[in-house]
PDB file of N, CA and C in Angstrom:
ATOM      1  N   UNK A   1      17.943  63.276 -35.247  1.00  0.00           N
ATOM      2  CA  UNK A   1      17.095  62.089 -35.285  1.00  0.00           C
ATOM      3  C   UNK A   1      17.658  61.138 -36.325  1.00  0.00           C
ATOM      4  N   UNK A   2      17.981  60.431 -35.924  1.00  0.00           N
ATOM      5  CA  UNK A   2      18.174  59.132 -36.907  1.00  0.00           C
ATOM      6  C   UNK A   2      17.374  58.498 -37.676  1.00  0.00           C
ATOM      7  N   UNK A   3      17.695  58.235 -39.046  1.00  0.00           N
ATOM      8  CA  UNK A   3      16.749  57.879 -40.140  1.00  0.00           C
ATOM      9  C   UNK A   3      17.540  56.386 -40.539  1.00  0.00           C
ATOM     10  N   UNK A   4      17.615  55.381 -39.769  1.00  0.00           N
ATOM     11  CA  UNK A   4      18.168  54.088 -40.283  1.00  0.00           C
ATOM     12  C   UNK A   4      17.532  53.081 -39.858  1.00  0.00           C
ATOM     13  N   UNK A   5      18.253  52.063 -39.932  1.00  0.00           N
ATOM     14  CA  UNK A   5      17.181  50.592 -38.966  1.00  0.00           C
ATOM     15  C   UNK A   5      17.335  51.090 -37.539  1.00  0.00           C
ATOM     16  N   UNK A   6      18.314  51.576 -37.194  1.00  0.00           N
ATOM     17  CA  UNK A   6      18.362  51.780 -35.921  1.00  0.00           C
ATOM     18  C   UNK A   6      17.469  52.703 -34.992  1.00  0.00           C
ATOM     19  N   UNK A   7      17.168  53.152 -35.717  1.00  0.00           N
ATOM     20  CA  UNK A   7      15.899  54.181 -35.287  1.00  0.00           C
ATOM     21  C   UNK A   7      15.212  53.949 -34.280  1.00  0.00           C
ATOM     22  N   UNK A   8      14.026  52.205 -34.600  1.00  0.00           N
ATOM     23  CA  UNK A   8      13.386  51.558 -33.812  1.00  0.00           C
ATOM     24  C   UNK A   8      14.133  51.049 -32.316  1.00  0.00           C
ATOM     25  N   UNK A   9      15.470  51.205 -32.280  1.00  0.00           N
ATOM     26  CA  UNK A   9      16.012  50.672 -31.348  1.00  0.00           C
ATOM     27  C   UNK A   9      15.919  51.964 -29.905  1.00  0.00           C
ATOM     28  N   UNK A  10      16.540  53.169 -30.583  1.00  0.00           N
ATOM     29  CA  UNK A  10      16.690  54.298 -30.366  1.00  0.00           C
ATOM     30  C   UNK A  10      15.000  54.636 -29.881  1.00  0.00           C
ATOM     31  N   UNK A  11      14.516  54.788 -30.290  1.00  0.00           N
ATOM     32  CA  UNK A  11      13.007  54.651 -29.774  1.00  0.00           C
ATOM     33  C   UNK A  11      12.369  54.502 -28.560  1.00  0.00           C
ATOM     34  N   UNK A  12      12.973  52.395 -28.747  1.00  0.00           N
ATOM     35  CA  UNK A  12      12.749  51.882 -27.913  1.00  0.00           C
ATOM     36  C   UNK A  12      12.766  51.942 -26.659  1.00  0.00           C
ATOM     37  N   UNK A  13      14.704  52.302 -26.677  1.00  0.00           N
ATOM     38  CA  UNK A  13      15.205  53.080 -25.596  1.00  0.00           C
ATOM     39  C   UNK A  13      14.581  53.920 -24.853  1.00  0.00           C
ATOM     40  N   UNK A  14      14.255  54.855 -25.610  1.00  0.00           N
ATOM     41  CA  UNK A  14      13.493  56.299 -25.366  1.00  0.00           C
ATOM     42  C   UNK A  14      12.677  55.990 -24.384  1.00  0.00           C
ATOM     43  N   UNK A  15      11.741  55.225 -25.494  1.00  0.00           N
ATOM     44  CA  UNK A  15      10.371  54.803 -24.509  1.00  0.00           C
ATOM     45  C   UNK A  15      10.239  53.928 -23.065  1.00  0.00           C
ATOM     46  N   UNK A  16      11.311  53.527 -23.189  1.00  0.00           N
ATOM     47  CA  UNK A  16      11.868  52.771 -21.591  1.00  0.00           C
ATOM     48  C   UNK A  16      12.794  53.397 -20.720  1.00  0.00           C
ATOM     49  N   UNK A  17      12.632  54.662 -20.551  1.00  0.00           N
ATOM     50  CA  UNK A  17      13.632  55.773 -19.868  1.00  0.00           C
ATOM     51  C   UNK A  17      15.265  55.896 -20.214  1.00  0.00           C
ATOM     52  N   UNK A  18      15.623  55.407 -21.336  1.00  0.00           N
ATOM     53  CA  UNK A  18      17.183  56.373 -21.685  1.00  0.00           C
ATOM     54  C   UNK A  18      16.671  57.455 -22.556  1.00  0.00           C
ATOM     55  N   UNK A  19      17.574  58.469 -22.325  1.00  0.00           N
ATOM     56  CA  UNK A  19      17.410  59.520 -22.129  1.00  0.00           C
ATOM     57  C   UNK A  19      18.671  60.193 -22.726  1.00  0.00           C
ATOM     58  N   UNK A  20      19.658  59.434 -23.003  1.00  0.00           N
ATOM     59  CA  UNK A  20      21.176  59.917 -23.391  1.00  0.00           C
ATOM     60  C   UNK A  20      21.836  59.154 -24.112  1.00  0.00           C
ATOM     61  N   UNK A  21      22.717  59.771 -24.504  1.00  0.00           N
ATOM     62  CA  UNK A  21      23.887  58.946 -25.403  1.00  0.00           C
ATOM     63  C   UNK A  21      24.985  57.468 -24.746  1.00  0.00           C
ATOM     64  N   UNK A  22      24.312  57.611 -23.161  1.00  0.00           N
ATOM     65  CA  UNK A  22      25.240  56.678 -22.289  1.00  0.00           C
ATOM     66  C   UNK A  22      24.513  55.319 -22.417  1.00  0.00           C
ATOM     67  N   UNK A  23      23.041  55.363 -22.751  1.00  0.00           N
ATOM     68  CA  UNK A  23      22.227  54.217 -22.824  1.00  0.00           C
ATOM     69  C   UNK A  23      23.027  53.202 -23.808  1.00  0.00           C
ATOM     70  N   UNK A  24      22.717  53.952 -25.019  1.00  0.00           N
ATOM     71  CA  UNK A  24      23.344  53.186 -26.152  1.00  0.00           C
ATOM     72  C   UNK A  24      24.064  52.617 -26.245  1.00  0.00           C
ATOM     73  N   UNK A  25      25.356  52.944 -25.521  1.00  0.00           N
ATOM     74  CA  UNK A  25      26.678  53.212 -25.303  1.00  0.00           C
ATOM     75  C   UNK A  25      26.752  51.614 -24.224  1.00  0.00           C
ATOM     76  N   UNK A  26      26.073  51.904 -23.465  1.00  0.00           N
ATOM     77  CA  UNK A  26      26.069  50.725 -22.130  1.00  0.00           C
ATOM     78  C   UNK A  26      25.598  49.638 -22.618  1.00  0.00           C
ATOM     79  N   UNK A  27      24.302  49.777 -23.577  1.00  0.00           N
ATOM     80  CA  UNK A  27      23.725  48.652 -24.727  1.00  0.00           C
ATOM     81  C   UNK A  27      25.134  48.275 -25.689  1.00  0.00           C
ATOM     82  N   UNK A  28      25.528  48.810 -26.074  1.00  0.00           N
ATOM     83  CA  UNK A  28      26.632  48.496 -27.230  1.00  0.00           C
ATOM     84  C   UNK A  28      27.312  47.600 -26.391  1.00  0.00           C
ATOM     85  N   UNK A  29      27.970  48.098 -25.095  1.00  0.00           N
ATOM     86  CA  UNK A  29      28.897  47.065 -24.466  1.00  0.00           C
ATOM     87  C   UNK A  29      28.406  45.850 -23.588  1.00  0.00           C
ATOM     88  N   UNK A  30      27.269  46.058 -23.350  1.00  0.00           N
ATOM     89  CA  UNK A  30      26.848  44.498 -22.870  1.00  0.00           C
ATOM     90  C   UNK A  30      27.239  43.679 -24.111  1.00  0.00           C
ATOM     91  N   UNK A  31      26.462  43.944 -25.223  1.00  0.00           N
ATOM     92  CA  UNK A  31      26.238  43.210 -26.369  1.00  0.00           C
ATOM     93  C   UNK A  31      27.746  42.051 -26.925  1.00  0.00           C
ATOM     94  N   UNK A  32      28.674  43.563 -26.765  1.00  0.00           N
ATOM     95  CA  UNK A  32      29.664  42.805 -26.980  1.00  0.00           C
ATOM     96  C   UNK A  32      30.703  42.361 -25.840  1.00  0.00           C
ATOM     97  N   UNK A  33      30.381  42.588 -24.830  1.00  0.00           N
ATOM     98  CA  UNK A  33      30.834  41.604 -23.507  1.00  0.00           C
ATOM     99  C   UNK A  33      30.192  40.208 -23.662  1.00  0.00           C
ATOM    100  N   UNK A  34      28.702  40.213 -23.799  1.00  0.00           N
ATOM    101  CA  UNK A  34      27.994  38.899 -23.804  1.00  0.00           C
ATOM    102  C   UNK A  34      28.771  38.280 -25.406  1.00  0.00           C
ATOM    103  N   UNK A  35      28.882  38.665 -26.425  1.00  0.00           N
ATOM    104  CA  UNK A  35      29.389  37.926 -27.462  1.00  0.00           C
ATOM    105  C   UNK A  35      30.268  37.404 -27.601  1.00  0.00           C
ATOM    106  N   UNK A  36      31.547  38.085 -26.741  1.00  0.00           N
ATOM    107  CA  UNK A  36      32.725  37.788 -26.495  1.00  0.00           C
ATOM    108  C   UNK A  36      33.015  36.396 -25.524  1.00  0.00           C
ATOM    109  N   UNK A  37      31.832  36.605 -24.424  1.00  0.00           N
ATOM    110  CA  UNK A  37      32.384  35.064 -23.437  1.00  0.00           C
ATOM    111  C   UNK A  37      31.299  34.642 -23.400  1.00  0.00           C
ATOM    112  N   UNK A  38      29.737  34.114 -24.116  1.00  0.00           N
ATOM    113  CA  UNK A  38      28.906  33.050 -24.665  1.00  0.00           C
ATOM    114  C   UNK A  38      29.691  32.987 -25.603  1.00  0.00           C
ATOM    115  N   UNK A  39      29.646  33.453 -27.024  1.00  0.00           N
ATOM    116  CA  UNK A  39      29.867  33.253 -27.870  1.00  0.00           C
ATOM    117  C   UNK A  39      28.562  32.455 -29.084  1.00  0.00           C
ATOM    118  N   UNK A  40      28.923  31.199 -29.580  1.00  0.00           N
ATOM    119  CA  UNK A  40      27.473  30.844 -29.840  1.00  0.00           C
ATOM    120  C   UNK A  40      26.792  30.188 -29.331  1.00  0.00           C
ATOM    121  N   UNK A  41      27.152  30.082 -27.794  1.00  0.00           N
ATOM    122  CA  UNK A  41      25.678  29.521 -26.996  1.00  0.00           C
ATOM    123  C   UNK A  41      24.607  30.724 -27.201  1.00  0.00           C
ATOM    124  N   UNK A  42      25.148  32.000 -26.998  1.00  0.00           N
ATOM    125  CA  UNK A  42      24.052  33.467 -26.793  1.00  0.00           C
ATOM    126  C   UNK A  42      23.134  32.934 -28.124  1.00  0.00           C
ATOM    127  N   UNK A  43      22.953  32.611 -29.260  1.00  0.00           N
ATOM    128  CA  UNK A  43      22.288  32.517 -30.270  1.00  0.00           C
ATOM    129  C   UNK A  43      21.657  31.560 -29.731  1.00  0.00           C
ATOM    130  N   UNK A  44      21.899  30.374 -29.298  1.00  0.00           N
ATOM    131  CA  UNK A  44      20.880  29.453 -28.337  1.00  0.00           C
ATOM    132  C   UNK A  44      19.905  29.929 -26.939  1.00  0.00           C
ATOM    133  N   UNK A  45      20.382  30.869 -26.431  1.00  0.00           N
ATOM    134  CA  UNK A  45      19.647  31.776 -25.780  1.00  0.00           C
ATOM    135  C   UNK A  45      18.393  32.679 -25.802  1.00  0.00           C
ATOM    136  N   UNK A  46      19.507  33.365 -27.237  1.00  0.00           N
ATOM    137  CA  UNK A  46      18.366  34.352 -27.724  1.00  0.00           C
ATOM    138  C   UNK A  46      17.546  33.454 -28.731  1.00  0.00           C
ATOM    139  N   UNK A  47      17.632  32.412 -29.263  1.00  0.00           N
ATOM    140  CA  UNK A  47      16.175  31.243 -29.758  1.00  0.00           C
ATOM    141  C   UNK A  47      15.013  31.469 -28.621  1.00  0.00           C
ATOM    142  N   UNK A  48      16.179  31.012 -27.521  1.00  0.00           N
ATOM    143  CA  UNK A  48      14.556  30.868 -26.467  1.00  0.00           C
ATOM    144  C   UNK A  48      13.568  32.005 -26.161  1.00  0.00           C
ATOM    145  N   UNK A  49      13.789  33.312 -26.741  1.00  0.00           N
ATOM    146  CA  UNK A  49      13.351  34.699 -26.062  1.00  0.00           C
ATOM    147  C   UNK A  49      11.757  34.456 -26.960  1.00  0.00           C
ATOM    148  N   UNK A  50      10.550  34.714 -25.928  1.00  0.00           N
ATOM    149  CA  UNK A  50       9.944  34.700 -26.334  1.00  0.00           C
ATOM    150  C   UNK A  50       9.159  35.909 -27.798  1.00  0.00           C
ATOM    151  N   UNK A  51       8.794  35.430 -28.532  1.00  0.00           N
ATOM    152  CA  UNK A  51       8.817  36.157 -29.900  1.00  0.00           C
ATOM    153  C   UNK A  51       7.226  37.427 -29.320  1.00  0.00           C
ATOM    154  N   UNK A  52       6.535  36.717 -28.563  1.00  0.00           N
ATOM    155  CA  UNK A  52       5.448  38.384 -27.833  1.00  0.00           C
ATOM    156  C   UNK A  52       6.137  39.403 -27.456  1.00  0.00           C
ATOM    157  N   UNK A  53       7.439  39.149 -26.248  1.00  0.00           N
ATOM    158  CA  UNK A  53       7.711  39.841 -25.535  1.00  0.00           C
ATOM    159  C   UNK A  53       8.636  40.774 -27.001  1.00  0.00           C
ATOM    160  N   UNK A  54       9.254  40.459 -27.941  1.00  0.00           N
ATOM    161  CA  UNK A  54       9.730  41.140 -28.711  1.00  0.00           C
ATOM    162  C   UNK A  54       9.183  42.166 -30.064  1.00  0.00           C
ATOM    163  N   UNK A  55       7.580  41.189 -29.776  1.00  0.00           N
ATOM    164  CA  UNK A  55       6.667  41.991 -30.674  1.00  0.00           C
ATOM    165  C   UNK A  55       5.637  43.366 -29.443  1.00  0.00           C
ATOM    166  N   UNK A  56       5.991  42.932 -28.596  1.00  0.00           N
ATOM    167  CA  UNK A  56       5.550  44.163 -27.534  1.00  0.00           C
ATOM    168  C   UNK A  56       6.475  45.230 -27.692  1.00  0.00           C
ATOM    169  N   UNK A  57       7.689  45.078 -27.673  1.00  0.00           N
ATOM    170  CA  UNK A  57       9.220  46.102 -27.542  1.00  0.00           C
ATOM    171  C   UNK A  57       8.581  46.740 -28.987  1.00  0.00           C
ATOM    172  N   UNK A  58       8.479  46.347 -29.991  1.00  0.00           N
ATOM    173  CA  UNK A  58       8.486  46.578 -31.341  1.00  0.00           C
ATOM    174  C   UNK A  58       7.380  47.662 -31.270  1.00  0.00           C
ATOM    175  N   UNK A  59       6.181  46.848 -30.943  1.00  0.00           N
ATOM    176  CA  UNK A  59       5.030  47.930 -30.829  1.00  0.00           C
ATOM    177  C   UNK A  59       5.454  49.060 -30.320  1.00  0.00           C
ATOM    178  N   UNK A  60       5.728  49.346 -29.184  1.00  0.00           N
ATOM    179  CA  UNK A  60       6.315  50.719 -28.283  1.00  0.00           C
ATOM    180  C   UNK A  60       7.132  51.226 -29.234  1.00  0.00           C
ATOM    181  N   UNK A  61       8.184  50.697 -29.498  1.00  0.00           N
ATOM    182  CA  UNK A  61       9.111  51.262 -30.561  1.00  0.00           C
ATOM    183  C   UNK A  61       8.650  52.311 -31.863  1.00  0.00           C
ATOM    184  N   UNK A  62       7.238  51.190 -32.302  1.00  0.00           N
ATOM    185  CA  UNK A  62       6.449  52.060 -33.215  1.00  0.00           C
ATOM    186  C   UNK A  62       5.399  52.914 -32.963  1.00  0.00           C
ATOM    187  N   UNK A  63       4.904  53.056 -31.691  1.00  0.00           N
ATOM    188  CA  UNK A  63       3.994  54.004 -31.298  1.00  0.00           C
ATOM    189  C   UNK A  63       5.001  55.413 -31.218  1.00  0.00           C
ATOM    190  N   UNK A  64       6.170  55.668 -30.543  1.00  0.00           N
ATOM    191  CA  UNK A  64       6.815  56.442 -30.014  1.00  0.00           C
ATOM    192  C   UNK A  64       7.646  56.890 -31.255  1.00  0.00           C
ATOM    193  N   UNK A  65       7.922  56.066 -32.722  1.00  0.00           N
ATOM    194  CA  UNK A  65       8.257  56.949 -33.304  1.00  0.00           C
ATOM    195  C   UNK A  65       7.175  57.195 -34.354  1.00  0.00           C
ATOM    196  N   UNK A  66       5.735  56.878 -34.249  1.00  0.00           N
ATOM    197  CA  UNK A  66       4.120  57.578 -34.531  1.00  0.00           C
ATOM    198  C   UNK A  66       3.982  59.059 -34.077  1.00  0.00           C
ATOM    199  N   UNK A  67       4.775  58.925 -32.530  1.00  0.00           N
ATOM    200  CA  UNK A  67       4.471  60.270 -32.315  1.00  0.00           C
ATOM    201  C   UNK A  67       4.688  61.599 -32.622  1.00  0.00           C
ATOM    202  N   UNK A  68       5.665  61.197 -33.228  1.00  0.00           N
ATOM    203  CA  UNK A  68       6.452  62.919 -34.521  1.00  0.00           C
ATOM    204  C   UNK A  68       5.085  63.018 -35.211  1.00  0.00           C
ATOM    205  N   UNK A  69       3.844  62.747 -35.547  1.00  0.00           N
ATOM    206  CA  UNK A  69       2.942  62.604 -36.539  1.00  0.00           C
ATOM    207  C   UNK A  69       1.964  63.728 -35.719  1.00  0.00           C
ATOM    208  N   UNK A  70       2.065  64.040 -34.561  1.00  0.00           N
ATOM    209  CA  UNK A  70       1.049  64.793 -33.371  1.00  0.00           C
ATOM    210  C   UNK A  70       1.570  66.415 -34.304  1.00  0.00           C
ATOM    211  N   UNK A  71       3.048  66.831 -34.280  1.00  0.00           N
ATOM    212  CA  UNK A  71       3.511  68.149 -34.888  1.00  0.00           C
ATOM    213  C   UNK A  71       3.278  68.461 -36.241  1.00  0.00           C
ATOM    214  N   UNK A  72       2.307  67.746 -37.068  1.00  0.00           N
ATOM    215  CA  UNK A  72       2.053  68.282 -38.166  1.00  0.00           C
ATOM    216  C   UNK A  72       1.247  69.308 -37.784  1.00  0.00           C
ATOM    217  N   UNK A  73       1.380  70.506 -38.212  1.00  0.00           N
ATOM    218  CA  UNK A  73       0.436  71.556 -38.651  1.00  0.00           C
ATOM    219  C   UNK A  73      -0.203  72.421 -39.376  1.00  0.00           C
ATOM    220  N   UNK A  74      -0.136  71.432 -40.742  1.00  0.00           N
ATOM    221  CA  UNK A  74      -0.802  71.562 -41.895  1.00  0.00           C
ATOM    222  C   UNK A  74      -0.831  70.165 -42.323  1.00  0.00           C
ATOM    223  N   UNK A  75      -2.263  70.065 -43.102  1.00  0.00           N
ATOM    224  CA  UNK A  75      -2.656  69.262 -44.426  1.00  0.00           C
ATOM    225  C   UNK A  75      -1.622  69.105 -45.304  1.00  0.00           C
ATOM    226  N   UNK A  76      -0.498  69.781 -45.497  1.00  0.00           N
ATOM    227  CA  UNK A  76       0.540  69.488 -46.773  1.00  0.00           C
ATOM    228  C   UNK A  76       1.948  68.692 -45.754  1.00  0.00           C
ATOM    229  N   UNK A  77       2.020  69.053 -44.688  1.00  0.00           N
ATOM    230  CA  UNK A  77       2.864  68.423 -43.743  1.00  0.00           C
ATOM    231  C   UNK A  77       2.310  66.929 -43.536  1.00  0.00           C
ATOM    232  N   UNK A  78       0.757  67.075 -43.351  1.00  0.00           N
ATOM    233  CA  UNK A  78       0.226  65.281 -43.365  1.00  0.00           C
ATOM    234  C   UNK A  78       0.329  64.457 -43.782  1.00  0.00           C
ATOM    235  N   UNK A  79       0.189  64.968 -45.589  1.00  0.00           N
ATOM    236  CA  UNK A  79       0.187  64.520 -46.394  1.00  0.00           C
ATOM    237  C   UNK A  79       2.082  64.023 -46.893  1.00  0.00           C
ATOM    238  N   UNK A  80       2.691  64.715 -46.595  1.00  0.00           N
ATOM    239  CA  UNK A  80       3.873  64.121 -47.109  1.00  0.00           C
ATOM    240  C   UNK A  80       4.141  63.063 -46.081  1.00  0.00           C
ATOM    241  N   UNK A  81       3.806  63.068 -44.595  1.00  0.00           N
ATOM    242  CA  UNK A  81       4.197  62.131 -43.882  1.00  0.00           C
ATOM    243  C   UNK A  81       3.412  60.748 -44.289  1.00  0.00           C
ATOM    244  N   UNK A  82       2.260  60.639 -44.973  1.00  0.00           N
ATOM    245  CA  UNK A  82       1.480  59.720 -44.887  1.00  0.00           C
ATOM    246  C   UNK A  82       1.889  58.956 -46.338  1.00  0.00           C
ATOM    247  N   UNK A  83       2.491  60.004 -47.885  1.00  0.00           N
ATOM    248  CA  UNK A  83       3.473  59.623 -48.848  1.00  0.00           C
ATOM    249  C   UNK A  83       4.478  58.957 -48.249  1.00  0.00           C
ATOM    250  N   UNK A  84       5.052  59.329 -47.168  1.00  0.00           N
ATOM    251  CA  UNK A  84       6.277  58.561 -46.881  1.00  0.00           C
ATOM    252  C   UNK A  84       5.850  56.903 -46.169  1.00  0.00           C
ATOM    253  N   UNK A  85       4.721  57.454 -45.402  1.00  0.00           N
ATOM    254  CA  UNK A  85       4.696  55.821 -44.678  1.00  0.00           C
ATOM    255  C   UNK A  85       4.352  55.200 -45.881  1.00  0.00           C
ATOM    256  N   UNK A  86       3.568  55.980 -46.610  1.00  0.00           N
ATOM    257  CA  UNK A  86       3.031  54.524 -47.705  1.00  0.00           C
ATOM    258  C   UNK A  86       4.379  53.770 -48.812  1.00  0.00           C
ATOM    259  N   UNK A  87       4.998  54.735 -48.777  1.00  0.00           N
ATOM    260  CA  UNK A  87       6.414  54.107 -50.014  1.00  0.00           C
ATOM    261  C   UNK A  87       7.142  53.245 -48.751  1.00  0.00           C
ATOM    262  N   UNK A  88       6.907  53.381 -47.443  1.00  0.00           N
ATOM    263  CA  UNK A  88       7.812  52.720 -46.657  1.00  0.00           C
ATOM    264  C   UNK A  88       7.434  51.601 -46.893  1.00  0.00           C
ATOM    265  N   UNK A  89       5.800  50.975 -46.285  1.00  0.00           N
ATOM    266  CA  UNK A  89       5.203  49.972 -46.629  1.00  0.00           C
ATOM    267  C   UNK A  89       4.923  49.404 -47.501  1.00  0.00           C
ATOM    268  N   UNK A  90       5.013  50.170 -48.635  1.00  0.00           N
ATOM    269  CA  UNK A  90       4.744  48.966 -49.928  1.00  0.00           C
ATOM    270  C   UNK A  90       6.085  48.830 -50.424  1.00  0.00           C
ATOM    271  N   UNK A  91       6.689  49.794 -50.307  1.00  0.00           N
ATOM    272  CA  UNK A  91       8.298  49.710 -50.891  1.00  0.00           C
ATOM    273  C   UNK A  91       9.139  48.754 -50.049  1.00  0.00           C
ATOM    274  N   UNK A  92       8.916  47.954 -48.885  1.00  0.00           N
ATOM    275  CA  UNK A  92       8.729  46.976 -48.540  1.00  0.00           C
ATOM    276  C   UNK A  92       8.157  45.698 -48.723  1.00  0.00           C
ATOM    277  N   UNK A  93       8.442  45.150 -47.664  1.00  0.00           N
ATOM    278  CA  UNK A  93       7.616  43.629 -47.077  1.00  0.00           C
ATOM    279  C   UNK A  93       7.186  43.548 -45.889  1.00  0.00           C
ATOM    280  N   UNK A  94       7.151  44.939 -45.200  1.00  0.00           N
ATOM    281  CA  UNK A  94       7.430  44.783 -43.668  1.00  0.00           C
ATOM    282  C   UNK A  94       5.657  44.697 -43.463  1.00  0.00           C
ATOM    283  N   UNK A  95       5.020  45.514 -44.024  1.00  0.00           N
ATOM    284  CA  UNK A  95       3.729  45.653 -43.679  1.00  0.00           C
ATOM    285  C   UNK A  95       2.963  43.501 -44.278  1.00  0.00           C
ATOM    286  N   UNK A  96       3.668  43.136 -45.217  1.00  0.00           N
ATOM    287  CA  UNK A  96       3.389  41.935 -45.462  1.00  0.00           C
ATOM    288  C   UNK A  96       3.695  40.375 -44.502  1.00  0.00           C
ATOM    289  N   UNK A  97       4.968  40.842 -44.200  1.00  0.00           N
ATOM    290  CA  UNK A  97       5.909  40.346 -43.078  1.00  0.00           C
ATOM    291  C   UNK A  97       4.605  40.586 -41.763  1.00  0.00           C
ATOM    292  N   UNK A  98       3.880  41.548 -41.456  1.00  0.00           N
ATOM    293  CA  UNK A  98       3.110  41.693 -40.100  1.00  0.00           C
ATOM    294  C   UNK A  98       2.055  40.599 -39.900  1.00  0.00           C
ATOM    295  N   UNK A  99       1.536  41.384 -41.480  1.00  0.00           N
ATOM    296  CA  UNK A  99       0.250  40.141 -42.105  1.00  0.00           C
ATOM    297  C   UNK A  99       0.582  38.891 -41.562  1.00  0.00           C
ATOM    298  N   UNK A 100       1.525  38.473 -42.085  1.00  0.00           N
ATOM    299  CA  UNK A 100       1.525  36.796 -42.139  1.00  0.00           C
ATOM    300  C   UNK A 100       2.173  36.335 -40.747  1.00  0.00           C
ATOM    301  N   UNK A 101       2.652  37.228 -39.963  1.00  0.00           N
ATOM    302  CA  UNK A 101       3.515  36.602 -38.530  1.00  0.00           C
ATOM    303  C   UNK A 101       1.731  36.645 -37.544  1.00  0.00           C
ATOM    304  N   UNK A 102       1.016  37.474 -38.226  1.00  0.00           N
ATOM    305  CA  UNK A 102      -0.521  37.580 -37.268  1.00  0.00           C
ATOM    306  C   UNK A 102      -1.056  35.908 -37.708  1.00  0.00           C
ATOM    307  N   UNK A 103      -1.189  36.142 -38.448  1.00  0.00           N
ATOM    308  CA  UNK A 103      -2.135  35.045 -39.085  1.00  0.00           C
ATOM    309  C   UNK A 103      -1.569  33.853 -38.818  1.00  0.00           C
ATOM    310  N   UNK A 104      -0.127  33.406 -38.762  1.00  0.00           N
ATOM    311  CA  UNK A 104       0.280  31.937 -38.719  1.00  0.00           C
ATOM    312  C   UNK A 104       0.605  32.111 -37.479  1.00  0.00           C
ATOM    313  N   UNK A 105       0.378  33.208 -36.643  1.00  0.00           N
ATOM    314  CA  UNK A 105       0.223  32.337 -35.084  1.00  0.00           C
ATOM    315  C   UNK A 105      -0.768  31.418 -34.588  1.00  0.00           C
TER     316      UNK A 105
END
């Protein structure tokens, strides 16, 4: 299991039927097929992507890696997972970053 930014991506995947190491792999090379012949029109592109449809992906992303949280089977297993989300979130901005993308819509 991967413990990086990439995680949420990996997730994502998951949660939208890849299933293997070929997903990624096929993601990696669009990415850089499309970068290679747009170039920086693709950044004018991806402006236009609507910012719901990417806060929907996100959500899924974070429900599905919530779900490792179902195999605790102890109170001391809970508890360290719930130490960790909290240093994630305050040891952050991300939980602040949510706040304010809700509110100034």
């Amino acid at each position: 299991m991967s413990c990086c930014h990439g995680t949420g991506g990996l997730a994502g995947q998951y949660k939208f039927g890849g299933r293997s190491g070929g997903c990624v792999t096929l993601l990696s090379v669009a990415k850089l097929v499309l970068g290679l012949i747009l170039g920086s029109s693709l950044v004018k592109i991806l402006d236009q992507f609507p910012v719901g449809v990417l806060g929907t992906l996100l959500l899924f992303a974070g429900i599905e890696l919530a779900m490792c949280s179902r195999d605790m089977n102890s109170k001391e297993e809970f508890v360290v997972m719930l130490i960790c989300t909290d240093v994630s979130l305050v040891g952050s901005s991300a939980a602040l970053e949510f706040l304010c993308g809700i509110f100034a819509s």
